[in-house]
Structure formats: C-alpha cells, structure tokens
C-alpha atoms as a PDB file:
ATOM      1  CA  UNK A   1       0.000   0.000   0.000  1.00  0.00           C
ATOM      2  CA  UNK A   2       1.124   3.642  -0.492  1.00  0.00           C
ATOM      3  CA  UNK A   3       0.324   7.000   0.410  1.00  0.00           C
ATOM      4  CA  UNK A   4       1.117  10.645  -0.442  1.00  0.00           C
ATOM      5  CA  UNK A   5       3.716  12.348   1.112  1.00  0.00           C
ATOM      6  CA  UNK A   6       5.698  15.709   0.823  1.00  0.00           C
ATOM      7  CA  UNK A   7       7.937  14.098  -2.042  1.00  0.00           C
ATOM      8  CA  UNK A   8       5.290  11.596  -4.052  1.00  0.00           C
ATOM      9  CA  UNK A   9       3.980   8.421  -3.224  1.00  0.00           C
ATOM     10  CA  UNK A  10       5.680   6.277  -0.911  1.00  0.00           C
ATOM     11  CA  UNK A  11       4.871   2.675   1.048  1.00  0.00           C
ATOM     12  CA  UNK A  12       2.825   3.425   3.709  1.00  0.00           C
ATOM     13  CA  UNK A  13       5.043   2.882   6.290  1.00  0.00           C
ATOM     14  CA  UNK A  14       7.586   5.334   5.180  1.00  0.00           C
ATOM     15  CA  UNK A  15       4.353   8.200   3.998  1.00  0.00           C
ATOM     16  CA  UNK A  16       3.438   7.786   7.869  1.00  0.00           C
ATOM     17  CA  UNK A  17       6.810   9.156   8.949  1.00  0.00           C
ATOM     18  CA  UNK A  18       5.974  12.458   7.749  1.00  0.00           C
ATOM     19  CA  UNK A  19       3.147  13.181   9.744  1.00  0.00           C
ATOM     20  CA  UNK A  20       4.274  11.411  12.849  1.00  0.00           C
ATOM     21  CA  UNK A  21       6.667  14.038  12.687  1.00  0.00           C
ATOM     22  CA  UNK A  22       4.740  17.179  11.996  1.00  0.00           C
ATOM     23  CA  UNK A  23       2.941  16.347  15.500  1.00  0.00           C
ATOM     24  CA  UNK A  24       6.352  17.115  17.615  1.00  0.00           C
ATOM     25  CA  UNK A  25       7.227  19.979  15.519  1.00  0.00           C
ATOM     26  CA  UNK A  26       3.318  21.036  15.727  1.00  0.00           C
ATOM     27  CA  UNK A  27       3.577  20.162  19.141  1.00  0.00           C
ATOM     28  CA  UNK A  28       6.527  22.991  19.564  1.00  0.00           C
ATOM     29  CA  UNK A  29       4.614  25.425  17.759  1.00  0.00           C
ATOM     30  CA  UNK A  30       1.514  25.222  19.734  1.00  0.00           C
ATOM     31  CA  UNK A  31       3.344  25.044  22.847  1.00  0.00           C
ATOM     32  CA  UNK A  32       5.223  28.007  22.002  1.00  0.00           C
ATOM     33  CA  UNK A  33       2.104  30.092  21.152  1.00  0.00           C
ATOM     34  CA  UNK A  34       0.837  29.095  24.789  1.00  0.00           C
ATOM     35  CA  UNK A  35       3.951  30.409  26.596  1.00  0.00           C
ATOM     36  CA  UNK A  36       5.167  26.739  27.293  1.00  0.00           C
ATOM     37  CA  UNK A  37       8.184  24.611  26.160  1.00  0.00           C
ATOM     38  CA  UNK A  38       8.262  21.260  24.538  1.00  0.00           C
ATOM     39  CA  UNK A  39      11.221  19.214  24.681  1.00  0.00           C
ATOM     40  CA  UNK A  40      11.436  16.845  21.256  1.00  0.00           C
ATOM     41  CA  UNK A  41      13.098  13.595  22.066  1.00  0.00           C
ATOM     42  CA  UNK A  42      16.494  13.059  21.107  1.00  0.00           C
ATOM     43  CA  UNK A  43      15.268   9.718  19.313  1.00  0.00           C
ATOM     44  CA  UNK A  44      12.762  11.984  17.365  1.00  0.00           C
ATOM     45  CA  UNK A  45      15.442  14.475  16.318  1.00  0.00           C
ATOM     46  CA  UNK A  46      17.357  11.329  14.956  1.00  0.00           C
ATOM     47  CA  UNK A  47      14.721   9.808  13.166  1.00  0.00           C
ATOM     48  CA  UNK A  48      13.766  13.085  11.944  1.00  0.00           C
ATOM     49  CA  UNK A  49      16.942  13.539  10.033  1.00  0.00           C
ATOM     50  CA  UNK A  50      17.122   9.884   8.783  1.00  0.00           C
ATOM     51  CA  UNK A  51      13.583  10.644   7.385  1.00  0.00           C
ATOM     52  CA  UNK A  52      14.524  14.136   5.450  1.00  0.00           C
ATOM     53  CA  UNK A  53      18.203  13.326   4.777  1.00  0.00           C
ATOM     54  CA  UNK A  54      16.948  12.339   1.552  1.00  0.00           C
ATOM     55  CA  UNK A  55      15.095  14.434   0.343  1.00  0.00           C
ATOM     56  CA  UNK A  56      16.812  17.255  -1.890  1.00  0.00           C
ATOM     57  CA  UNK A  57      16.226  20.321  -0.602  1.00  0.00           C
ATOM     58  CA  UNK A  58      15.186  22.242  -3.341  1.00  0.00           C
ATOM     59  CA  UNK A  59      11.812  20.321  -1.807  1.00  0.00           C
ATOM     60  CA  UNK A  60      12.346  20.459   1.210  1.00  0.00           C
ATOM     61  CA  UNK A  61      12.995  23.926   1.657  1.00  0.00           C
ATOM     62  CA  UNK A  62       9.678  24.907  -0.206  1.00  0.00           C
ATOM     63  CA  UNK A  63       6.148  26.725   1.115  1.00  0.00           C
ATOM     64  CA  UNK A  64       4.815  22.740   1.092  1.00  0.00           C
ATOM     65  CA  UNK A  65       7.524  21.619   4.227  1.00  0.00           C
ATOM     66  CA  UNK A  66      10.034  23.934   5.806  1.00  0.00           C
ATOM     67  CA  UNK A  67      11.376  27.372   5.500  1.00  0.00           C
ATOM     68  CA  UNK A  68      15.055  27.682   5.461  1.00  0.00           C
ATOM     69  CA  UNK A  69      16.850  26.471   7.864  1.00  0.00           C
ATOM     70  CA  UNK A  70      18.094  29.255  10.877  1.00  0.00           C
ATOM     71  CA  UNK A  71      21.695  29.318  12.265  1.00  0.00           C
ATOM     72  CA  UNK A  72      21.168  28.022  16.165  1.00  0.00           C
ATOM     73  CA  UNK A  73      22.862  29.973  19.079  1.00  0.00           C
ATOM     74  CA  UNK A  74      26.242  27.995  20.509  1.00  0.00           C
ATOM     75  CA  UNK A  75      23.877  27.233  23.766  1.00  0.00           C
ATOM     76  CA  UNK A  76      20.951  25.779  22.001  1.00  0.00           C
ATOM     77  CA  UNK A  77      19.468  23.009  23.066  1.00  0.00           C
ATOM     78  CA  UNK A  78      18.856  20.017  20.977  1.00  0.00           C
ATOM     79  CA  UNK A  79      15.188  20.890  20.328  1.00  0.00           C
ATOM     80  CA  UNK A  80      15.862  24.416  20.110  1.00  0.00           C
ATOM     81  CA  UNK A  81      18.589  23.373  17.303  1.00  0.00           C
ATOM     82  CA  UNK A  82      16.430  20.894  15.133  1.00  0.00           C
ATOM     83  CA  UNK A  83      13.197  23.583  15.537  1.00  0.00           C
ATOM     84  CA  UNK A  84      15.893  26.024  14.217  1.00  0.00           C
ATOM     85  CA  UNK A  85      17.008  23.770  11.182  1.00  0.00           C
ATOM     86  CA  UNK A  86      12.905  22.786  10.472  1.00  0.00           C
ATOM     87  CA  UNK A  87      13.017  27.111   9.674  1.00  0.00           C
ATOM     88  CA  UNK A  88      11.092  29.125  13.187  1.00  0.00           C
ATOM     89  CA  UNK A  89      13.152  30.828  15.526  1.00  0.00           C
ATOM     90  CA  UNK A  90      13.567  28.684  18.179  1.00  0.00           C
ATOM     91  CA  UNK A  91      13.285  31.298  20.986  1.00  0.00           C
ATOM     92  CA  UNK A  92      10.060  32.898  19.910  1.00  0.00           C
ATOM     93  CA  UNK A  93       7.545  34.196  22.721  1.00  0.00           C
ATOM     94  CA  UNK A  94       4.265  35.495  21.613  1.00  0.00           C
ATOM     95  CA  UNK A  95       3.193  38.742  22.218  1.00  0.00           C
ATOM     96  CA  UNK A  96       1.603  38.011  24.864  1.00  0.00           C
ATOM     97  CA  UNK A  97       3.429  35.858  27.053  1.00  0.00           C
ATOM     98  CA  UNK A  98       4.107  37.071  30.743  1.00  0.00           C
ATOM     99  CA  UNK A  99       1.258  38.987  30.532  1.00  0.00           C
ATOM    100  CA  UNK A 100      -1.933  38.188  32.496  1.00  0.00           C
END
C-alpha cells in the first residue's frame, strides 16, 4: 500500500513518517504560542533527520515543508537546534506571554 507524502507516493510505512513528525514539531509550535516549552526527544530528532536526509532540498525547503533552515545559538538546546534547522526561531515568545 502507499500514500502521499511531501515528495510523491511512498509505502505506507515510510508516507506515515511524515506526519508522525509534523505532531512534535506542531507540538513545539503550539506550545510556544501558549507560553510553554516542549522538549522533542532526542530519538525523534534522529529519526527526523534519517527521514529528510533524503530528500533534496530544493523540496524540502519549499512553502509545502520547511522554510530555510536558521543558524542556532552555541547554547541551544537540541530541540531548540532541530526547531531552528525545520526554519522558526527557536526562541520565539508570543506577544503576549508574561502577561496576564
């Protein structure tokens, strides 16, 4: 069986990995929009780049998946590092945050 993914049809197994991965980064977004942080799991970040390694990045670098990639601050942590390579600055706050 195959599905759709980000770069054309693939088994289903390897489709899946795409959005089994948009739900940490997804995770980091919303989490980050509440004021709150999300630590991604080192095993995630790992699979993570197994999963996109090949993909060329004329695609993956497009509206459809991720923004360019940001340089990470020497002190980042690892999540803040792979958020920063997947194209948001790792260390936005919204507007709002602190405030009650």
């Amino acid at each position: 069986m195959v599905v759709e993914s980000p770069v054309g049809r693939r088994a289903i197994g390897d489709g899946l990995s795409y959005p089994a991965l948009d739900l940490f980064i997804h995770a980091w977004d919303l989490a980050r929009s509440l004021g709150m942080d999300v630590v991604i799991p080192a095993e995630v970040i790992e699979f993570a780049h197994i999963v996109f390694r090949p993909i060329p990045s004329d695609q993956m670098r497009s509206p459809r998946v991720f923004a360019d990639a940001l340089a990470a601050s020497p002190d980042a942590t690892a999540t803040e590092a792979f958020i920063a390579w997947t194209g948001p600055d790792p260390r936005w706050t919204s507007a709002t945050e602190g405030s009650a």
